[in-house]
PDB file of N, CA and C in Angstrom:
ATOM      1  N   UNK A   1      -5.047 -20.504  13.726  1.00  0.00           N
ATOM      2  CA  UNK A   1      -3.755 -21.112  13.508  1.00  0.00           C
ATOM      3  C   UNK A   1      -3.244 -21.625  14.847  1.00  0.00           C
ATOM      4  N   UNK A   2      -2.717 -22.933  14.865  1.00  0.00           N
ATOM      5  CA  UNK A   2      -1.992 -23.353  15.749  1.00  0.00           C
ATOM      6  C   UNK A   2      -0.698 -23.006  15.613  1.00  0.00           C
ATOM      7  N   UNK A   3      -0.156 -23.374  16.856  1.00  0.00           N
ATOM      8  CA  UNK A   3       1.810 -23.356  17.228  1.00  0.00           C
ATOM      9  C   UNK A   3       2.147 -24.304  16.424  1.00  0.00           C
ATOM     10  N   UNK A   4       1.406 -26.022  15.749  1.00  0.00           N
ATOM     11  CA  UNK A   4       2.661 -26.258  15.217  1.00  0.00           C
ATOM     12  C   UNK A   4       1.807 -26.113  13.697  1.00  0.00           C
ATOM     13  N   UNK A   5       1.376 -25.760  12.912  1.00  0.00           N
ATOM     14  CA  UNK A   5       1.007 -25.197  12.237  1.00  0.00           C
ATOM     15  C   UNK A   5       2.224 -24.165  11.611  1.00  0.00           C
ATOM     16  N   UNK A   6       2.129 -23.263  12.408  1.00  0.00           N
ATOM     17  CA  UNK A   6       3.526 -21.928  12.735  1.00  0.00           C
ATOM     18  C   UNK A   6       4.703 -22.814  12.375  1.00  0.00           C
ATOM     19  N   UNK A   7       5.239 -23.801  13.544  1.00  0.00           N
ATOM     20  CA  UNK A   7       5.923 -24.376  13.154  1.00  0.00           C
ATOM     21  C   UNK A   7       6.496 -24.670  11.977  1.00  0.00           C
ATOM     22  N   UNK A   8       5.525 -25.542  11.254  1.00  0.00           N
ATOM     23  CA  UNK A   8       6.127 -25.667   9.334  1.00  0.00           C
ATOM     24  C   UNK A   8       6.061 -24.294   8.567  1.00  0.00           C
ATOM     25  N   UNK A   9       5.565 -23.512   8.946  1.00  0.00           N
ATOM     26  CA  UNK A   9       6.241 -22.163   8.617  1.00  0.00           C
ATOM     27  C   UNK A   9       7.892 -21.081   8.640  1.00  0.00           C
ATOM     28  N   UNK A  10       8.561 -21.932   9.701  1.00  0.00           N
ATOM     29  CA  UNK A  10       9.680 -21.249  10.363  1.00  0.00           C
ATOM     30  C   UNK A  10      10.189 -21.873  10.235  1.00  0.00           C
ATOM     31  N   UNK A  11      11.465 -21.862   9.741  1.00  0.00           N
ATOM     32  CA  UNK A  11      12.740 -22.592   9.511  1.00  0.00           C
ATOM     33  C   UNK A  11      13.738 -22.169  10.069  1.00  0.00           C
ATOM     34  N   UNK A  12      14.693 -22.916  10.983  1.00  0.00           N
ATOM     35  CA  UNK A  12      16.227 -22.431  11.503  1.00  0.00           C
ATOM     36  C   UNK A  12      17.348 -22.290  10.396  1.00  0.00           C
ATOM     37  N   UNK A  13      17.850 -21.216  10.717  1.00  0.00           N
ATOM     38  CA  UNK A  13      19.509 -20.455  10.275  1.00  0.00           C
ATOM     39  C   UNK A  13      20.159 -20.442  10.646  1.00  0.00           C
ATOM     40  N   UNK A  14      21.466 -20.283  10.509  1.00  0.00           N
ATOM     41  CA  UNK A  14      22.751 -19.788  11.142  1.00  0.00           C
ATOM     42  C   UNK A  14      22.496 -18.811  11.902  1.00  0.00           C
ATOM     43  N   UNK A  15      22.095 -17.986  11.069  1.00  0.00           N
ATOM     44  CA  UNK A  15      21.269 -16.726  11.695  1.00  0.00           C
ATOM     45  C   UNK A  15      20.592 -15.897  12.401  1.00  0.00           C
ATOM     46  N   UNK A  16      19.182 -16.914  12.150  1.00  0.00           N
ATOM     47  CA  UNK A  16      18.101 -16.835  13.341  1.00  0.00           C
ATOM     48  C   UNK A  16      16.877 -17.671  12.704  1.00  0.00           C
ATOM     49  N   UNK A  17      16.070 -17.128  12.276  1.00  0.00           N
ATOM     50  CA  UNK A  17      14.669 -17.906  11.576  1.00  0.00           C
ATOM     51  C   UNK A  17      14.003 -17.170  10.604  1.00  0.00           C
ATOM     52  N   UNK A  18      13.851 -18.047   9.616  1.00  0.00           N
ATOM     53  CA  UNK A  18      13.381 -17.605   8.506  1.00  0.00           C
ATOM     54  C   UNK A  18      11.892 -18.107   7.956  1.00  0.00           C
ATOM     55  N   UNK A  19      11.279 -16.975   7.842  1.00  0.00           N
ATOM     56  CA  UNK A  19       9.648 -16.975   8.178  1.00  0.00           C
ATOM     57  C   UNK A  19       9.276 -16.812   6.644  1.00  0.00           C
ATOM     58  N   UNK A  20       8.680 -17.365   5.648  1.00  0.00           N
ATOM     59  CA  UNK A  20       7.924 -17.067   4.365  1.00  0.00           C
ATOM     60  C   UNK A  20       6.031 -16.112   4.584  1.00  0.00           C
ATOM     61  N   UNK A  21       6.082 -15.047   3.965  1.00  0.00           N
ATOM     62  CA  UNK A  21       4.912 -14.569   4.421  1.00  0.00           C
ATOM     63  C   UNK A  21       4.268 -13.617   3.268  1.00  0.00           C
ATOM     64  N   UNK A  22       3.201 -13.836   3.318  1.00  0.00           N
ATOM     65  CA  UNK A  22       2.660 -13.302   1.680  1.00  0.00           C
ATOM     66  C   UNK A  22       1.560 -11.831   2.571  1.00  0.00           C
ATOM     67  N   UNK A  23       1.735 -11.012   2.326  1.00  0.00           N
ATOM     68  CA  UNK A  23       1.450  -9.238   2.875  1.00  0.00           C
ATOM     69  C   UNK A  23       0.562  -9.347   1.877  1.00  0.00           C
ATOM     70  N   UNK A  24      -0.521  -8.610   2.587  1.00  0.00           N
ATOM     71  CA  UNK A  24      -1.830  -8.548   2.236  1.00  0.00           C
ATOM     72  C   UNK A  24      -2.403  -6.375   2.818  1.00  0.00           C
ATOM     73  N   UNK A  25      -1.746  -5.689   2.217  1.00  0.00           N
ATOM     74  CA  UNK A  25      -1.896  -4.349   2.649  1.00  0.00           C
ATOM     75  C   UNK A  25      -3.342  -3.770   2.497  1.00  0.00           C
ATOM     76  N   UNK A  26      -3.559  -2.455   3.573  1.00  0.00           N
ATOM     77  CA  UNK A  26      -5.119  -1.785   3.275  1.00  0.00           C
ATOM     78  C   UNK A  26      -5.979  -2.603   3.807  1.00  0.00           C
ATOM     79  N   UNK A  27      -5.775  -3.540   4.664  1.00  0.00           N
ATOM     80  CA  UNK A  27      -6.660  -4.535   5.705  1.00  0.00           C
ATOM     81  C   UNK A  27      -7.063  -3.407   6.375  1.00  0.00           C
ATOM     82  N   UNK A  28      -8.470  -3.913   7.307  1.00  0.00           N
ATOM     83  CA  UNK A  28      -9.021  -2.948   8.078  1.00  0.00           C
ATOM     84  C   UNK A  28      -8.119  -3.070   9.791  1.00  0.00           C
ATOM     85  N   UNK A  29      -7.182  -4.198   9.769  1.00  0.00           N
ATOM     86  CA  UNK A  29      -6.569  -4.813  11.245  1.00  0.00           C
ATOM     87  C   UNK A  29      -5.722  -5.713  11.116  1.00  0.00           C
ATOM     88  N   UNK A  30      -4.290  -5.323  11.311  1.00  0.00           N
ATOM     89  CA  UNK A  30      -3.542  -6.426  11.109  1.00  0.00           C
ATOM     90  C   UNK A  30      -4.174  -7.226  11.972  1.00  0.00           C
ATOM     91  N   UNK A  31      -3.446  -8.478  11.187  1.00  0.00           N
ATOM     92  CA  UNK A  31      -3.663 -10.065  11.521  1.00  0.00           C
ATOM     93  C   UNK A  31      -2.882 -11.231  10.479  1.00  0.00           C
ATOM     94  N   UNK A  32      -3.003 -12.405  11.266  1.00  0.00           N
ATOM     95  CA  UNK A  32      -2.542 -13.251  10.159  1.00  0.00           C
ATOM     96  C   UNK A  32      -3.310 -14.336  10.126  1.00  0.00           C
ATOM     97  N   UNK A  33      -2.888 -15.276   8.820  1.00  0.00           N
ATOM     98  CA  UNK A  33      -3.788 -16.053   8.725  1.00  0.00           C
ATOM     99  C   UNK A  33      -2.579 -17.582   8.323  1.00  0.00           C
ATOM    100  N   UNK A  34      -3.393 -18.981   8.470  1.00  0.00           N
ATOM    101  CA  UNK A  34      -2.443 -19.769   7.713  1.00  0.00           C
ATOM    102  C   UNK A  34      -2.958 -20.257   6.528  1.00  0.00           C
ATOM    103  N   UNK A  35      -1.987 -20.052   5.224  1.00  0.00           N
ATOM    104  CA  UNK A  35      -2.857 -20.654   4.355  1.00  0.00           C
ATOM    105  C   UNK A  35      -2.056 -21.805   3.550  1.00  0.00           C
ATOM    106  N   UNK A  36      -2.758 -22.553   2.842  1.00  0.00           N
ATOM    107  CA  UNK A  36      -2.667 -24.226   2.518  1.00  0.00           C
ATOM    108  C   UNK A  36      -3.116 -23.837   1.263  1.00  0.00           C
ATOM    109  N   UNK A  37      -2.173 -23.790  -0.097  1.00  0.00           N
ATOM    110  CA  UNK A  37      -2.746 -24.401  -1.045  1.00  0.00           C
ATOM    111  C   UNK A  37      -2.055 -25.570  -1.373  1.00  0.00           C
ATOM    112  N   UNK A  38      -2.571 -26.059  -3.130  1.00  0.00           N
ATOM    113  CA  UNK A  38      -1.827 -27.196  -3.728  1.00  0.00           C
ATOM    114  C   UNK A  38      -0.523 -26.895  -3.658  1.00  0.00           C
ATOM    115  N   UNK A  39       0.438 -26.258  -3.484  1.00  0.00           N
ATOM    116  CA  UNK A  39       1.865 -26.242  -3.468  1.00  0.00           C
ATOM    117  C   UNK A  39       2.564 -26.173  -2.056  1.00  0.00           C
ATOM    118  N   UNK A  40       2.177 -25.010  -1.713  1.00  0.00           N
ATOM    119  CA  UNK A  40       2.979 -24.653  -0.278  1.00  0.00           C
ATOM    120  C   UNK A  40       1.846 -24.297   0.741  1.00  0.00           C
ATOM    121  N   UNK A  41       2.480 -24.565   2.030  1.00  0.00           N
ATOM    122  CA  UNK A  41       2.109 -23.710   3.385  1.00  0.00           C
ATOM    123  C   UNK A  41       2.473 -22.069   3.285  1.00  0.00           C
ATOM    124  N   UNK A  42       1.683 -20.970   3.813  1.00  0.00           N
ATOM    125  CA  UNK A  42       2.222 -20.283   3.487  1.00  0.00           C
ATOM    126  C   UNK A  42       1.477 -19.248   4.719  1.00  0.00           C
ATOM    127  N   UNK A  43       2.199 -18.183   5.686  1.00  0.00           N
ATOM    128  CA  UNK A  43       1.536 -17.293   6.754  1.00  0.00           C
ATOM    129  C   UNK A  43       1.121 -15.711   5.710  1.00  0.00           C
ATOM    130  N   UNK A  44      -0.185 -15.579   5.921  1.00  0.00           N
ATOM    131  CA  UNK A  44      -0.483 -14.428   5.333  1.00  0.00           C
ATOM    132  C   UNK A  44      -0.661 -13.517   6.054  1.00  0.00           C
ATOM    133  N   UNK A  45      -0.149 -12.267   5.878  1.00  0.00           N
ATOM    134  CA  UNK A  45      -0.077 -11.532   7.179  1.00  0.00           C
ATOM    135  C   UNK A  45      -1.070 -10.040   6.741  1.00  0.00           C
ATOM    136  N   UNK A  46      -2.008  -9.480   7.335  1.00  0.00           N
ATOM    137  CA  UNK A  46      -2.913  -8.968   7.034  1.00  0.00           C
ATOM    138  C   UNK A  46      -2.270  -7.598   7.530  1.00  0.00           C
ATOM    139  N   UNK A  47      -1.824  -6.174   6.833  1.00  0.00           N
ATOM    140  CA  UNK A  47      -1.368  -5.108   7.902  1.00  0.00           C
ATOM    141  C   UNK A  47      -2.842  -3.581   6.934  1.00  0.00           C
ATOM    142  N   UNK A  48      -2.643  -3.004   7.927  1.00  0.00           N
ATOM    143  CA  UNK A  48      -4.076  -1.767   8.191  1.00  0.00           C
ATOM    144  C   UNK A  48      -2.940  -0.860   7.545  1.00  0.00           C
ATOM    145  N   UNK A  49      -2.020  -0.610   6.335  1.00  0.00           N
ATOM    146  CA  UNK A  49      -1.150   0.136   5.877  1.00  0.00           C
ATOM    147  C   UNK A  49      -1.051  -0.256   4.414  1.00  0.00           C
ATOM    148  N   UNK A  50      -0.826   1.137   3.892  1.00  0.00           N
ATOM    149  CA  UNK A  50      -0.877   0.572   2.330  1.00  0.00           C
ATOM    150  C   UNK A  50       0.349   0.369   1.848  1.00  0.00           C
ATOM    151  N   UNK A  51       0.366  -0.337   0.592  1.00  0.00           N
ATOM    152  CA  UNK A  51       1.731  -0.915  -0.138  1.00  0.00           C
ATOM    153  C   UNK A  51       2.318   0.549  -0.917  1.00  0.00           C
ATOM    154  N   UNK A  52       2.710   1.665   0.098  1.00  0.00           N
ATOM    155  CA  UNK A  52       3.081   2.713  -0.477  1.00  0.00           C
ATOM    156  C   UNK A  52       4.518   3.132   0.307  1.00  0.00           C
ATOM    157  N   UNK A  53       5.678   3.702  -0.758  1.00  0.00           N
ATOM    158  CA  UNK A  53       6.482   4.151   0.199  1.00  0.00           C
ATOM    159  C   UNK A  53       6.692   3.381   1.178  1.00  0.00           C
ATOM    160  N   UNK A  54       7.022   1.472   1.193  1.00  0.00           N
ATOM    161  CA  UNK A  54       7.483   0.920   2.252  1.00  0.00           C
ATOM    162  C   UNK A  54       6.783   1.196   3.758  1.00  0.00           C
ATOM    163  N   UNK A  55       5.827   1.517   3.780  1.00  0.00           N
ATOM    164  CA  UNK A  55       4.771   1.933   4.677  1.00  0.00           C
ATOM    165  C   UNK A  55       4.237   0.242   5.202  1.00  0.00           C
ATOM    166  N   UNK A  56       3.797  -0.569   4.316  1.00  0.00           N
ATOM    167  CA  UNK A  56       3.525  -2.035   4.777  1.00  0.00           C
ATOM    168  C   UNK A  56       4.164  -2.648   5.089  1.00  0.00           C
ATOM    169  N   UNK A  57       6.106  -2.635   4.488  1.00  0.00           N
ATOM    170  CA  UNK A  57       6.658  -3.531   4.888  1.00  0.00           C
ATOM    171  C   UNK A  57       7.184  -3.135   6.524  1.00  0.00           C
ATOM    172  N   UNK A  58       6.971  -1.884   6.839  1.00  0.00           N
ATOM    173  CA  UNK A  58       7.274  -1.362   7.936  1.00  0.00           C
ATOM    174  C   UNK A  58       6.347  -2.081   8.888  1.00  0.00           C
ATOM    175  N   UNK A  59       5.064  -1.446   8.545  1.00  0.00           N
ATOM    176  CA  UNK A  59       4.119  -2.671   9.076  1.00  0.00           C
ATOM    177  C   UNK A  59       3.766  -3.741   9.610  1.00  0.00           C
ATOM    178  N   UNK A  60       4.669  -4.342   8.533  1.00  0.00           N
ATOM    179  CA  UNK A  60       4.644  -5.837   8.408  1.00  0.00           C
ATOM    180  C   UNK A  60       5.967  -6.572   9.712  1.00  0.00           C
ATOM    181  N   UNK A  61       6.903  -5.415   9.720  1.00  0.00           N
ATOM    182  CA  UNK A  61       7.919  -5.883  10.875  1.00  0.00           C
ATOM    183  C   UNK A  61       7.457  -5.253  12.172  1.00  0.00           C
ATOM    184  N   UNK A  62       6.743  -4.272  12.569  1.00  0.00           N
ATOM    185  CA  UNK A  62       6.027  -3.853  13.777  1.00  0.00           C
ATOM    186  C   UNK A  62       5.622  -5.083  14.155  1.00  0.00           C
ATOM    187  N   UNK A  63       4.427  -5.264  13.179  1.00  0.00           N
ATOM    188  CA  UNK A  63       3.170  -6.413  13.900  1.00  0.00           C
ATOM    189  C   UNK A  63       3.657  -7.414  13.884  1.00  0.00           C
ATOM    190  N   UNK A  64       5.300  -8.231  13.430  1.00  0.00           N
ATOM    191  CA  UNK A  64       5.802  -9.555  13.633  1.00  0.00           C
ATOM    192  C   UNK A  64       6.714  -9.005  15.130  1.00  0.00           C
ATOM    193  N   UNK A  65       7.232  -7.878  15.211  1.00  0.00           N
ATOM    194  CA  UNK A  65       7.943  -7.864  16.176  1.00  0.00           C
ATOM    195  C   UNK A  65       7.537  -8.231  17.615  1.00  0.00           C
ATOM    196  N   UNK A  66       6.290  -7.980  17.542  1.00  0.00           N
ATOM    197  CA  UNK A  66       5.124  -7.563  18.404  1.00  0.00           C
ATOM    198  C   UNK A  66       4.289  -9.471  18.687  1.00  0.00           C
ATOM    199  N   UNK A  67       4.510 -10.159  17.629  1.00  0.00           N
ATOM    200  CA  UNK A  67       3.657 -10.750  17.580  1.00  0.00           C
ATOM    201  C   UNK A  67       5.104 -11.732  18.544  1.00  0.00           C
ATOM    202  N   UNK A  68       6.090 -12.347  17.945  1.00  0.00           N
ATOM    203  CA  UNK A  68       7.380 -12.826  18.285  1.00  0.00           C
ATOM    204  C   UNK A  68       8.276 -12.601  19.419  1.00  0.00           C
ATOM    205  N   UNK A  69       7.969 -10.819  19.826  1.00  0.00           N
ATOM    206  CA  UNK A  69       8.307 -10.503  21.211  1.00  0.00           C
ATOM    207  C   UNK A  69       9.844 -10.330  20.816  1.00  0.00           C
ATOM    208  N   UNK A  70      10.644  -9.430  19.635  1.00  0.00           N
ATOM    209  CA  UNK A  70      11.418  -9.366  19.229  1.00  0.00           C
ATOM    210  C   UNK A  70      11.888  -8.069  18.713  1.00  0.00           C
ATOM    211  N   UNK A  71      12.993  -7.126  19.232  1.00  0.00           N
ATOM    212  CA  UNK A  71      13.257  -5.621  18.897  1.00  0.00           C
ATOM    213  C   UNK A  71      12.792  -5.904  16.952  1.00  0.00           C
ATOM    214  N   UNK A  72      12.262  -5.052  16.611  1.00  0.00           N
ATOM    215  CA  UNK A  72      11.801  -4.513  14.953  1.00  0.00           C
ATOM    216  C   UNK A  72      13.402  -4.294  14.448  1.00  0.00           C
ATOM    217  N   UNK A  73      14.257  -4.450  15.077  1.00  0.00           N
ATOM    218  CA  UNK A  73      15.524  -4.189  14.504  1.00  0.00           C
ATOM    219  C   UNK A  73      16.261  -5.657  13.953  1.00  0.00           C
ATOM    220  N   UNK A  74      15.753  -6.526  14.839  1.00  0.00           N
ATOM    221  CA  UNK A  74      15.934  -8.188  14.537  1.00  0.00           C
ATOM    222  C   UNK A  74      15.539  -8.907  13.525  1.00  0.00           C
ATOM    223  N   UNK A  75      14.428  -8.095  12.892  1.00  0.00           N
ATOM    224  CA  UNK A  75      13.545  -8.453  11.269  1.00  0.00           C
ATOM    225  C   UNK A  75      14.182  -7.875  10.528  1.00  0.00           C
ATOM    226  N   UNK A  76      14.256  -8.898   9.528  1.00  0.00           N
ATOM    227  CA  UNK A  76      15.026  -7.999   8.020  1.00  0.00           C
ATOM    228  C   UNK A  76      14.138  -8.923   7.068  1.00  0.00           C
ATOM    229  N   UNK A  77      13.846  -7.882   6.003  1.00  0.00           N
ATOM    230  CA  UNK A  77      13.587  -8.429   4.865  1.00  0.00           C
ATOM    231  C   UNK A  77      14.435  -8.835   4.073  1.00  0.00           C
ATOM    232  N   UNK A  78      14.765 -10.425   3.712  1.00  0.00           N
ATOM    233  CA  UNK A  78      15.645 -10.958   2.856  1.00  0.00           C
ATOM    234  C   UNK A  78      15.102 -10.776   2.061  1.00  0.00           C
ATOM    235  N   UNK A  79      14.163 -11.460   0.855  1.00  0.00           N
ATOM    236  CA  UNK A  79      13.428 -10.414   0.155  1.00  0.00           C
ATOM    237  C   UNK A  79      12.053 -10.561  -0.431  1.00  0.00           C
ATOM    238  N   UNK A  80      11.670  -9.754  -1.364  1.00  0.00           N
ATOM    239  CA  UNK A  80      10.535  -9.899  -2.030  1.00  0.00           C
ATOM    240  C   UNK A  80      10.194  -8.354  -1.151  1.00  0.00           C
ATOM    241  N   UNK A  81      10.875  -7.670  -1.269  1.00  0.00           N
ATOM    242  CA  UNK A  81      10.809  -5.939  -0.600  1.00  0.00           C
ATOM    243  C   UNK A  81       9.583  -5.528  -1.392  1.00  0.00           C
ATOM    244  N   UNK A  82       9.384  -5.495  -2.522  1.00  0.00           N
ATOM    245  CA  UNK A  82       8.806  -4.805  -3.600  1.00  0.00           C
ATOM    246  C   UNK A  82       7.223  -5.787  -4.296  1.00  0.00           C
ATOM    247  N   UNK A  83       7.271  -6.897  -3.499  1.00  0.00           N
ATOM    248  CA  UNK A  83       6.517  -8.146  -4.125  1.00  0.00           C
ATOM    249  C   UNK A  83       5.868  -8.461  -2.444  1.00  0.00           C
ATOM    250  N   UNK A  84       4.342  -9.061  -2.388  1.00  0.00           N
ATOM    251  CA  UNK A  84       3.214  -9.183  -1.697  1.00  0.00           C
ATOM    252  C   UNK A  84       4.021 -10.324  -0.789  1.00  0.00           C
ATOM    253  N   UNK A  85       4.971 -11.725  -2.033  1.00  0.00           N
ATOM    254  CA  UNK A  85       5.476 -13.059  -0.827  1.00  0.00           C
ATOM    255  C   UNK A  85       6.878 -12.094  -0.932  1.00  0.00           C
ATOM    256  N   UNK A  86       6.765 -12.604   0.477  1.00  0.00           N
ATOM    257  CA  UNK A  86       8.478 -12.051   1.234  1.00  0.00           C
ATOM    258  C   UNK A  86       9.250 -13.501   2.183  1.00  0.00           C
ATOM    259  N   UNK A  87      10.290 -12.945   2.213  1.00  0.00           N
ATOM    260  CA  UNK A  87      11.092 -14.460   3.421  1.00  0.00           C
ATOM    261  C   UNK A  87      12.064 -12.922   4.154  1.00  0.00           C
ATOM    262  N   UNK A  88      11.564 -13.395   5.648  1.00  0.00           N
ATOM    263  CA  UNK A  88      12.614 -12.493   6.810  1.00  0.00           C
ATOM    264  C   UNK A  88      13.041 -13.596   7.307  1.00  0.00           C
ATOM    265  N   UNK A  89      14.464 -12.525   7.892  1.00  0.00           N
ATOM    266  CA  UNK A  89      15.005 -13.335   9.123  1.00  0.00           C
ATOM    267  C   UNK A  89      14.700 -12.537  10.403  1.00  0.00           C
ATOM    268  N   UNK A  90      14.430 -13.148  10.979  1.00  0.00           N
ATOM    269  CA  UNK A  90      14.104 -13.366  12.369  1.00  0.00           C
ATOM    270  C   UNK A  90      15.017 -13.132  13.524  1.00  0.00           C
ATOM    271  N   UNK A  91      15.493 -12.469  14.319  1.00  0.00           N
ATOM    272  CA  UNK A  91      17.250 -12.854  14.679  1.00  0.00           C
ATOM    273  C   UNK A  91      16.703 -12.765  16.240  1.00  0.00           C
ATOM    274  N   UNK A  92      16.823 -14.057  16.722  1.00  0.00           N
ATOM    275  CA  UNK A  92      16.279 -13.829  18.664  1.00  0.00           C
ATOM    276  C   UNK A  92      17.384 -14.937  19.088  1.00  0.00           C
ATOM    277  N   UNK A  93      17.328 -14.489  20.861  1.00  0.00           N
ATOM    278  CA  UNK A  93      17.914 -14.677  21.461  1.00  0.00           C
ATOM    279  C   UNK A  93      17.130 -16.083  21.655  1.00  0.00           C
ATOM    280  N   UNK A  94      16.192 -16.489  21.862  1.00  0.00           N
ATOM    281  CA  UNK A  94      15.432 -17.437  22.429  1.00  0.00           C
ATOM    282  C   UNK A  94      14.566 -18.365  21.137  1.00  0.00           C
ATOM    283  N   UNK A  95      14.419 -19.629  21.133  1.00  0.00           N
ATOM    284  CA  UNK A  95      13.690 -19.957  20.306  1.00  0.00           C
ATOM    285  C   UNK A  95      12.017 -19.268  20.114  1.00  0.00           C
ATOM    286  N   UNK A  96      11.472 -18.865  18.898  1.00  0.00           N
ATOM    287  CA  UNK A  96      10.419 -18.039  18.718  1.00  0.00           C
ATOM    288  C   UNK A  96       9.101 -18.699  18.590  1.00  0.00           C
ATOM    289  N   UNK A  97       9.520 -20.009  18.455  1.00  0.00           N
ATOM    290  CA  UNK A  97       8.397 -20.772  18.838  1.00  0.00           C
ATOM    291  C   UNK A  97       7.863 -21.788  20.041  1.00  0.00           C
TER     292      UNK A  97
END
């Protein structure tokens, strides 16, 4: 994946940035991937945690915090808490891309 790739992924808020991302749990290593079908762009994010007890979505904001360079307190799941596609916001001081 490229930066502007990423790019059409991330959208500006009032807020901060709002990222669409489809969780993929029980990977052997987080990671992400970009994927392209007939409808949408979409970042798939690969986490080494299972879809139990909010255990992935925890996961899932470590390895963006990490990846973005952003306190884990700045990610929120707007939603799809309970569902594989999710949309966060993002909340930084600095543009994230």
């Amino acid at each position: 994946m490229d930066i502007d790739e990423l790019k059409k992924l991330i959208s500006a808020s009032r807020d901060g940035y709002k990222l669409r991302i489809k969780v993929s749990a029980n990977s052997k290593k987080n990671s992400f991937e970009f994927l392209n079908d007939d409808s949408d762009n979409i970042l798939k994010v690969k986490i080494n945690k299972p879809a139990v007890d909010g255990k992935a979505n925890k996961a899932v904001i470590e390895y963006l915090s990490e990846i973005f360079n952003v306190p884990k307190s700045n990610i929120t799941i707007l939603n799809g808490e309970k569902s594989s596609q999710k949309c966060l916001l993002i909340r930084a001081k600095n543009n994230i891309i």
